[in-house]
Protein backbone atom coordinates (compact mmCIF):
# COMPACT_ATOMS: atom_id res chain seq x y z
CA UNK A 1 16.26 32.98 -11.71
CA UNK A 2 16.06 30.12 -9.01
CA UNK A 3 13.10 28.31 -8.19
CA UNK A 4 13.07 27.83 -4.19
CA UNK A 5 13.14 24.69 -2.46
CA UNK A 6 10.15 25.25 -1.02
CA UNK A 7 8.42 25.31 -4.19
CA UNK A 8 10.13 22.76 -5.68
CA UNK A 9 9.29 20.09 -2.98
CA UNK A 10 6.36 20.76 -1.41
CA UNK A 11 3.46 21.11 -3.81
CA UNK A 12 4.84 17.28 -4.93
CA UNK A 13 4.80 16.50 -1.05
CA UNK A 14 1.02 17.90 -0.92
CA UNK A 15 0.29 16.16 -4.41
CA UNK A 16 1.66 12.43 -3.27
CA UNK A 17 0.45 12.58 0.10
CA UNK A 18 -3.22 13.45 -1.39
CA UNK A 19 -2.76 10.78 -4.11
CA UNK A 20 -1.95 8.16 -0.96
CA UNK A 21 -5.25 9.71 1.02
CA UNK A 22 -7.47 8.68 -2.45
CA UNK A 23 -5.83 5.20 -2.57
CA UNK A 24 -6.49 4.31 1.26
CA UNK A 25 -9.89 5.53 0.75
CA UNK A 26 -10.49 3.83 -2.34
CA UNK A 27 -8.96 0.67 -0.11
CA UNK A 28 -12.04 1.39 2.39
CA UNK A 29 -14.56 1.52 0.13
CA UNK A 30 -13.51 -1.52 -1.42
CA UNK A 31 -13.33 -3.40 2.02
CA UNK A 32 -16.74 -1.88 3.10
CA UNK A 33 -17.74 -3.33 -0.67
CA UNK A 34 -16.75 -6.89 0.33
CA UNK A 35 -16.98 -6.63 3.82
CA UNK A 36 -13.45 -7.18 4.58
CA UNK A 37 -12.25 -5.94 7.57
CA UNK A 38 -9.84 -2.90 7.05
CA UNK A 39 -6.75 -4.75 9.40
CA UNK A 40 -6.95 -7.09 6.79
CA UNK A 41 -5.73 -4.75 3.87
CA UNK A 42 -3.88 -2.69 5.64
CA UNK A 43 -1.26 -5.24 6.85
CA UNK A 44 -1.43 -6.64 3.31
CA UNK A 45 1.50 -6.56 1.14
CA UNK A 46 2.32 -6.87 -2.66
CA UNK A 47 5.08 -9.23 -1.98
CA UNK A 48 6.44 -11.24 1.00
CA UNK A 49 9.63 -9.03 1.51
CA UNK A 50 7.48 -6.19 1.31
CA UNK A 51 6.98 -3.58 4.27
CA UNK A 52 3.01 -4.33 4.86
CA UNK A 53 0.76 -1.22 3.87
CA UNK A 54 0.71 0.51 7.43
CA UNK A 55 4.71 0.84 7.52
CA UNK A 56 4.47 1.91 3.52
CA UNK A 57 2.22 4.94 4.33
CA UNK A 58 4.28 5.84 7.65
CA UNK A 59 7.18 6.28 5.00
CA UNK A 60 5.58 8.29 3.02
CA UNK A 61 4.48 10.71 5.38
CA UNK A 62 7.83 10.46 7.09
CA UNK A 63 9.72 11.72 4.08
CA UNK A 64 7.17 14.69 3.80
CA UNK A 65 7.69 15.84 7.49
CA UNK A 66 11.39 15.12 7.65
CA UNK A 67 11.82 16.55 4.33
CA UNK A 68 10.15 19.43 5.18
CA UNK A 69 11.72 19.96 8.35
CA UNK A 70 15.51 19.81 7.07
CA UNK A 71 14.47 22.19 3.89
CA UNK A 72 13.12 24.59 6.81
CA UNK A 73 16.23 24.32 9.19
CA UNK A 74 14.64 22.81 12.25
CA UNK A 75 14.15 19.75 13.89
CA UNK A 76 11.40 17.88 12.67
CA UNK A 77 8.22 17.59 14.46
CA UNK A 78 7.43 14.54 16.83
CA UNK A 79 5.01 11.55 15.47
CA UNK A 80 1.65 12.14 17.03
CA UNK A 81 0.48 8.86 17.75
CA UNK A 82 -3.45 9.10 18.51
CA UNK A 83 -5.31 6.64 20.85
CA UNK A 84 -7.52 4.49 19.33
């Protein structure tokens, strides 16, 4: 018996992408803590040649939307980019 793409890729999708949500928010907290502002740590990085932390989670949640989208057959759906 085969296990289906689907359910081989996805619930790890779901399960990194949720990970990523508790680190960011554990970033907040931290930054509401110390009273940093947020830009701050999100255009940190770990190491100069390092993507900073905003291009690192756009990555991420490319991989899961592309990935999805090829597994699926269609063209993947458009960034949505909201005002701030």
């Amino acid at each position: 018996m085969t296990t289906p793409m689907y359910q081989a890729a996805v619930p790890v999708l779901i399960r990194t992408l949720n990970n990523l949500i508790g680190i960011l928010e554990k970033g907040r907290v931290h930054a509401e803590a110390k009273t940093i502002d947020p830009a701050v740590l999100i255009n940190a990085r770990l190491y100069p040649d390092m993507f900073p932390v905003s291009r690192q989670v756009q990555i991420a949640s490319d991989v899961a939307r592309r990935g999805v989208a090829r597994l699926a057959g269609v063209e993947p759906p458009p960034i949505l980019r909201l005002k701030p």
